[in-house]
N, C-alpha and C. Protein backbone atom coordinates (compact mmCIF):
# COMPACT_ATOMS: atom_id res chain seq x y z
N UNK A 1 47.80 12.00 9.75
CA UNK A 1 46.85 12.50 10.70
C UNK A 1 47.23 12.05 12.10
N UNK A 2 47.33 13.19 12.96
CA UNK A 2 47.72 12.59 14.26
C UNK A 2 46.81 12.67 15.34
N UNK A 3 46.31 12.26 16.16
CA UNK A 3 44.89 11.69 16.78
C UNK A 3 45.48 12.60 18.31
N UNK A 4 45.20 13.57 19.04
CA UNK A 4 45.46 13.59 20.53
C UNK A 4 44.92 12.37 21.10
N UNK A 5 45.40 12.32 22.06
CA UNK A 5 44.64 11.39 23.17
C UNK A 5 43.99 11.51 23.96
N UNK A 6 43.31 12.96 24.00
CA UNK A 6 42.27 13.83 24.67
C UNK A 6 41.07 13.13 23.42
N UNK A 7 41.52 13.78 22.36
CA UNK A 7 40.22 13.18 21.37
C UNK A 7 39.74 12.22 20.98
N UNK A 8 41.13 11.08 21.47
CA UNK A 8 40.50 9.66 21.16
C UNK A 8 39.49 8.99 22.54
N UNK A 9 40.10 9.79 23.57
CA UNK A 9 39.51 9.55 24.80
C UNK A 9 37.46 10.41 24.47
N UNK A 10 37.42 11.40 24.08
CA UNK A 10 36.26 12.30 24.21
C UNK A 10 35.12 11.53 23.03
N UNK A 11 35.94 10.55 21.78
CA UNK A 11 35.18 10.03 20.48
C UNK A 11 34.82 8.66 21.35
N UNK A 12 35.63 7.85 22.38
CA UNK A 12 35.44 6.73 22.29
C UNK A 12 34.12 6.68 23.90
N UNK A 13 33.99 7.76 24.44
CA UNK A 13 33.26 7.82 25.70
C UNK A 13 32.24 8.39 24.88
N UNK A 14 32.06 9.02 23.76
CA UNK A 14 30.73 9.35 23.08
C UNK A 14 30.05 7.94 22.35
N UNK A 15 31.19 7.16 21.62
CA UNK A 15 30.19 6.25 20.85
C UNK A 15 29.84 5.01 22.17
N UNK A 16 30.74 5.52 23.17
CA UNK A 16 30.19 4.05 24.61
C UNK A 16 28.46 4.17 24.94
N UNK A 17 28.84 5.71 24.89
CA UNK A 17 27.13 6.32 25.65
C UNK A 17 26.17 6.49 24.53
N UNK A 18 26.57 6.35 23.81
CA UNK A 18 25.69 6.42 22.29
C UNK A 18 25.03 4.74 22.20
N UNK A 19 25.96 4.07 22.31
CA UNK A 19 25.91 2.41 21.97
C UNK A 19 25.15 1.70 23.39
N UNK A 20 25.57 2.33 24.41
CA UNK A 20 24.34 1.95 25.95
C UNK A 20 23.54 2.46 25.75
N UNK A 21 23.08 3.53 25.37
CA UNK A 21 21.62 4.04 25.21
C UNK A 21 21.07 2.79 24.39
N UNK A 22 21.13 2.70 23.16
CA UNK A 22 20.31 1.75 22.60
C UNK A 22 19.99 -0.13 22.83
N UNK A 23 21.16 -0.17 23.76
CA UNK A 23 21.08 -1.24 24.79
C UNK A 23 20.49 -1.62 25.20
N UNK A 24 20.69 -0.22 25.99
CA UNK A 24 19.57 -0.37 27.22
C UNK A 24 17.59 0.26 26.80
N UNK A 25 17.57 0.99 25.84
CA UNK A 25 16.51 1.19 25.79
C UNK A 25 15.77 -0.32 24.83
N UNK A 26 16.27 -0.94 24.48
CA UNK A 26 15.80 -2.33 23.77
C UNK A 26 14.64 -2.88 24.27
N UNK A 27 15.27 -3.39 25.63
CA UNK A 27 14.36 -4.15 25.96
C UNK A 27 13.48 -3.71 27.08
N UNK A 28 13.47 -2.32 27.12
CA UNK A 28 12.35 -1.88 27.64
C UNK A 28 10.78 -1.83 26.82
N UNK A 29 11.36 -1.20 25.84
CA UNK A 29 10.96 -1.47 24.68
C UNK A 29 10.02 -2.75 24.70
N UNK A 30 10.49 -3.93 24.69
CA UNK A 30 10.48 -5.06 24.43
C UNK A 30 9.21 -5.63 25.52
N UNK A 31 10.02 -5.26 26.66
CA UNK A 31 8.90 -5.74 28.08
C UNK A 31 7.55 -4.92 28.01
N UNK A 32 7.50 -3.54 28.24
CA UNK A 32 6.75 -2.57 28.17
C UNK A 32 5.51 -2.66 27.09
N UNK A 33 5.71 -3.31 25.98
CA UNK A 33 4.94 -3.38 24.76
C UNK A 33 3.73 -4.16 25.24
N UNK A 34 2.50 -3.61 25.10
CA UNK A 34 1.17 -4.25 25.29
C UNK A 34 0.69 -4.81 23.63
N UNK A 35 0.12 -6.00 24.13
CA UNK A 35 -1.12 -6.50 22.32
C UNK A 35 -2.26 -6.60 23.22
N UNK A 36 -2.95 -6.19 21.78
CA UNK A 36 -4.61 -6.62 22.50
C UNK A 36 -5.06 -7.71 21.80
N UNK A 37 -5.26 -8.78 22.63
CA UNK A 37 -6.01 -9.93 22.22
C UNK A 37 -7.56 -10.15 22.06
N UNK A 38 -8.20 -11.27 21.93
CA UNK A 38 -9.48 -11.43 21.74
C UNK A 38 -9.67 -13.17 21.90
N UNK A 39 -10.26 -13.49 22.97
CA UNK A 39 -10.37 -15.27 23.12
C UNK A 39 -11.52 -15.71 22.67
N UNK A 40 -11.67 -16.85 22.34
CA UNK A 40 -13.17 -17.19 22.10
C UNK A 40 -13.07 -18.08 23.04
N UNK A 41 -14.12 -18.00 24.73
CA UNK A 41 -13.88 -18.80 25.65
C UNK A 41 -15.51 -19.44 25.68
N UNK A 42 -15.24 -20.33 26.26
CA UNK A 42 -16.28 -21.11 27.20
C UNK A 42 -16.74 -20.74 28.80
N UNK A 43 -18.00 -20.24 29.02
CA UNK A 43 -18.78 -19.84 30.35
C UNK A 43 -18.94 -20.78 31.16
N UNK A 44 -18.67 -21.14 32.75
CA UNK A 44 -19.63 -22.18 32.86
C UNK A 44 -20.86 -22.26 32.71
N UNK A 45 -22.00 -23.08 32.45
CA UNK A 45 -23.06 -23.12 32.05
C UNK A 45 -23.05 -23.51 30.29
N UNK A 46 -22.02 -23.29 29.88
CA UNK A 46 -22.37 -23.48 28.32
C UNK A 46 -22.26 -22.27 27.39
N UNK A 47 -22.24 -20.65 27.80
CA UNK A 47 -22.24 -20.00 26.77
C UNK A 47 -20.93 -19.54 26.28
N UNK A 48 -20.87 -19.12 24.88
CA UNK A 48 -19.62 -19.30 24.82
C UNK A 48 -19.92 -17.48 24.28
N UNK A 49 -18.73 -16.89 24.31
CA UNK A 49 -18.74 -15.61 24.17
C UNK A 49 -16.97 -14.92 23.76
N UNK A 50 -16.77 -13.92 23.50
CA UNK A 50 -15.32 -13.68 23.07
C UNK A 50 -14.86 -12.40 24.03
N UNK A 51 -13.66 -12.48 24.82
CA UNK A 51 -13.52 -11.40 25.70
C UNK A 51 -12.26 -11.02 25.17
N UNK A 52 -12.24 -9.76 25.20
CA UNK A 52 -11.16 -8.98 24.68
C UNK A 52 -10.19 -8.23 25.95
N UNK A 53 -8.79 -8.35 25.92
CA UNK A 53 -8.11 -8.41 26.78
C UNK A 53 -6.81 -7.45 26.15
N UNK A 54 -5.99 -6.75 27.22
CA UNK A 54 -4.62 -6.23 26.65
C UNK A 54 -3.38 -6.77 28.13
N UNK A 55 -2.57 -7.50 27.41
CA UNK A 55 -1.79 -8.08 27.83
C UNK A 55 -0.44 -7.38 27.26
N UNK A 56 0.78 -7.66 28.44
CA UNK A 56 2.18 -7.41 28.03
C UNK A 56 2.63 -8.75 27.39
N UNK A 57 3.35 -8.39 26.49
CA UNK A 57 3.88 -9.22 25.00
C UNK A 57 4.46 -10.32 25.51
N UNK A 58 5.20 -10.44 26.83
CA UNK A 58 5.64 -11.78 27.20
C UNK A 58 4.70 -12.36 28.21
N UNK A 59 3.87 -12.10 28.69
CA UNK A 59 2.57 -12.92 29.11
C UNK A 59 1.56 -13.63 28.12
N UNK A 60 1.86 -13.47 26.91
CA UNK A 60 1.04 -14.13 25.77
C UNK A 60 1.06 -15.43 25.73
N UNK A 61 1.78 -15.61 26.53
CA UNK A 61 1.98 -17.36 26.03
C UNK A 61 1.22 -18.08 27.43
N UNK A 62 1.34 -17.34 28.71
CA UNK A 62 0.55 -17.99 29.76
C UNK A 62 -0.87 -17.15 29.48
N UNK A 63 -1.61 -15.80 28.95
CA UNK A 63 -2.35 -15.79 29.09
C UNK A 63 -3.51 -16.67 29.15
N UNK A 64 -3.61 -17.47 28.35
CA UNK A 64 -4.91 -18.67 28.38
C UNK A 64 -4.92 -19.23 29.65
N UNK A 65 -4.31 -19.68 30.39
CA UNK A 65 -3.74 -20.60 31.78
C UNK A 65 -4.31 -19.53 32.51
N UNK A 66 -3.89 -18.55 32.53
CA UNK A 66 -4.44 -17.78 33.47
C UNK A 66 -5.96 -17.16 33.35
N UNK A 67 -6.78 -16.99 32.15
CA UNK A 67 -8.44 -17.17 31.62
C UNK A 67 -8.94 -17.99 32.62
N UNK A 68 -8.16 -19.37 32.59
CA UNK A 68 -9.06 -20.25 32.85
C UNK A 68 -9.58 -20.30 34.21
N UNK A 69 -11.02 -20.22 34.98
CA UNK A 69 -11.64 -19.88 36.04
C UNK A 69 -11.57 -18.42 36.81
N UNK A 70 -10.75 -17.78 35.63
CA UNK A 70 -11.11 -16.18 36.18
C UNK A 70 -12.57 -15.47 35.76
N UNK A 71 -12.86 -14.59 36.36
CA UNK A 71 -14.02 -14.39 36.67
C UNK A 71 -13.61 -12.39 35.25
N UNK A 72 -14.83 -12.90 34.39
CA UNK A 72 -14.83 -11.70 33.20
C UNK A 72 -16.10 -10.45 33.45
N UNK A 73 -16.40 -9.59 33.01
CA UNK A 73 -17.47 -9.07 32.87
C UNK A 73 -17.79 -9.62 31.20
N UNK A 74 -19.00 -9.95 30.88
CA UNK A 74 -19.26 -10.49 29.73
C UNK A 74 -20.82 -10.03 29.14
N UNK A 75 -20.98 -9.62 27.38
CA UNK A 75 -22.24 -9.10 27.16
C UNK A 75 -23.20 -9.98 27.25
N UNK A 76 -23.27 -11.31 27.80
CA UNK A 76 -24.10 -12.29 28.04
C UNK A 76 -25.46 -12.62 29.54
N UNK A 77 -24.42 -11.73 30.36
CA UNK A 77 -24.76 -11.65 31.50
C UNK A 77 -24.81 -10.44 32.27
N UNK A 78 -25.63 -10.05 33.23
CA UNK A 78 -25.02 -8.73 34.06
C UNK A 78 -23.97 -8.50 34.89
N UNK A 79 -23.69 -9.68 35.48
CA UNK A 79 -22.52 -10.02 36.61
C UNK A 79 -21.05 -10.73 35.79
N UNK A 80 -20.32 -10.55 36.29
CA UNK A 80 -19.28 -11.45 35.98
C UNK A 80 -19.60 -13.05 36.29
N UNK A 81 -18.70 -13.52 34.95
CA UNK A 81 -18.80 -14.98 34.89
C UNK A 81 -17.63 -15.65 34.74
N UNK A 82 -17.79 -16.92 35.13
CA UNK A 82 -16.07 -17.26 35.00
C UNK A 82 -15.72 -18.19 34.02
N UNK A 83 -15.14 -17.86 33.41
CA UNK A 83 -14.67 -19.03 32.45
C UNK A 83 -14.20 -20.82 33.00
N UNK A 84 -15.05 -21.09 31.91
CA UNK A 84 -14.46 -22.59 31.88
C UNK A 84 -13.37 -22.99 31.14
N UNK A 85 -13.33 -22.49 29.78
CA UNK A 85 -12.45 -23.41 28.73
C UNK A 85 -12.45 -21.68 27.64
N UNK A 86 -10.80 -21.63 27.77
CA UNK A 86 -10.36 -20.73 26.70
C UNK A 86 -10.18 -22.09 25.24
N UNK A 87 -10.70 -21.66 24.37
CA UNK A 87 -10.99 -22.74 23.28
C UNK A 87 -9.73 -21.73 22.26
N UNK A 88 -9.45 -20.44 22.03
CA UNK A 88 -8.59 -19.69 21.18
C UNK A 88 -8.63 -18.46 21.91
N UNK A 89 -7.53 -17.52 21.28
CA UNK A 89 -6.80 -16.04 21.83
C UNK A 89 -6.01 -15.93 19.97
N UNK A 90 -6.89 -14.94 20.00
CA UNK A 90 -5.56 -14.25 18.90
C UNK A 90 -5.39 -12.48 18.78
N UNK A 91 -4.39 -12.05 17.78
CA UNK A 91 -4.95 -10.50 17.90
C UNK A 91 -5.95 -10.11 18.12
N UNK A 92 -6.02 -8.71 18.08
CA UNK A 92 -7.22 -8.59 17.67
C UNK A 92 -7.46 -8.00 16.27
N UNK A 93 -6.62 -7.40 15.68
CA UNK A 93 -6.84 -7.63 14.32
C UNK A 93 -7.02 -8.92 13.55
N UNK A 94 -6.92 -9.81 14.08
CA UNK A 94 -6.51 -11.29 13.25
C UNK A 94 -7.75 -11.94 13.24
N UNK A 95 -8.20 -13.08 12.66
CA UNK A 95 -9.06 -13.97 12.89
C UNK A 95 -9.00 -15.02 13.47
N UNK A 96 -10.01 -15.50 14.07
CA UNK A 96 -9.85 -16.79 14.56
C UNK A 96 -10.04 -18.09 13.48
N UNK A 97 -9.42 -18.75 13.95
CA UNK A 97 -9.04 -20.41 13.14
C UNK A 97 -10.46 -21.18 13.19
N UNK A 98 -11.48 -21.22 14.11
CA UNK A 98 -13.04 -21.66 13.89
C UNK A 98 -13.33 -20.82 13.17
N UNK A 99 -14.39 -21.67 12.14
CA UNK A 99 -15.29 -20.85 12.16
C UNK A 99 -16.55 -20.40 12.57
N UNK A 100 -16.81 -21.55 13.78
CA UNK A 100 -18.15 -20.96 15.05
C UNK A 100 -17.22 -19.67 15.73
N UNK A 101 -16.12 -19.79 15.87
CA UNK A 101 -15.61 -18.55 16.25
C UNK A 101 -15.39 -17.12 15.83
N UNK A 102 -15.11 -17.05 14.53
CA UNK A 102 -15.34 -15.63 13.86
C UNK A 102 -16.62 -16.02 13.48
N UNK A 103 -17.82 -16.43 13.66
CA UNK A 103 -19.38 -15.80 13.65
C UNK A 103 -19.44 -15.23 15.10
N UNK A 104 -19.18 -15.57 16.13
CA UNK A 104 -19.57 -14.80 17.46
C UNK A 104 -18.69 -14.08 17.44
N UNK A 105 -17.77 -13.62 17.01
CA UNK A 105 -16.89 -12.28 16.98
C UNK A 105 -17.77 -11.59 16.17
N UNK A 106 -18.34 -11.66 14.70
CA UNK A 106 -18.89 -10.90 13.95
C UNK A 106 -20.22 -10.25 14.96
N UNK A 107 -21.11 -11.26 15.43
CA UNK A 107 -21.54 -10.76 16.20
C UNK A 107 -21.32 -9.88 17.51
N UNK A 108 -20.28 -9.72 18.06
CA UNK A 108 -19.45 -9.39 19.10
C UNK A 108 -19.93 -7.73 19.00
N UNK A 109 -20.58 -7.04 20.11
CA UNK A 109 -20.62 -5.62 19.61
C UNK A 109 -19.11 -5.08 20.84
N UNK A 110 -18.66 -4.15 19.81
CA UNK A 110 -17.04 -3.72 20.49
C UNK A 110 -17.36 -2.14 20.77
């Protein structure tokens, strides 16, 4: 079998652009991807309540840091309130690890 060098040139610039596409679409992929979470935080004043949030996938790890003294809309109050103390964050399919915490989720109307 004898190969031109037109065709080895036309196979090897197809599998280049074949093989950058999936490269490059990776980690868009990757960045771009939203989760929706659910915290069980602390109000100031004492009430504690669960706010549900959608975050990009690599902010998950500072989201809590950043909860803390931001100001939520919450079903507790009419106005926004600001958090004191993120106590947990997980999916929102998932449960929380308290269990004072999945009772005020159960209660939680979504």
């Amino acid at each position: 079998m004898i190969f031109s060098l037109k065709k080895v040139y036309k196979f090897t610039v197809l599998i280049t652009l074949i093989c950058s596409f999936f490269v490059a679409a990776e980690p868009q992929n990757i960045q771009g991807a939203k989760v929706e979470l659910k915290c069980f935080v602390e109000l100031y004043g004492g009430k504690e309540t669960i706010h549900f949030a959608t975050v990009n996938r690599q902010n998950v790890k500072v989201f809590e840091q950043q909860l803390l003294g931001s100001k939520v809309l919450t079903s507790v109050a009419k106005g926004k309130q600001k958090i004191y103390k993120v106590n947990e964050c997980v999916p929102l399919t998932e449960k929380f690890n308290s269990a004072h915490a999945r009772q005020i989720d159960e209660e939680t109307v979504r």
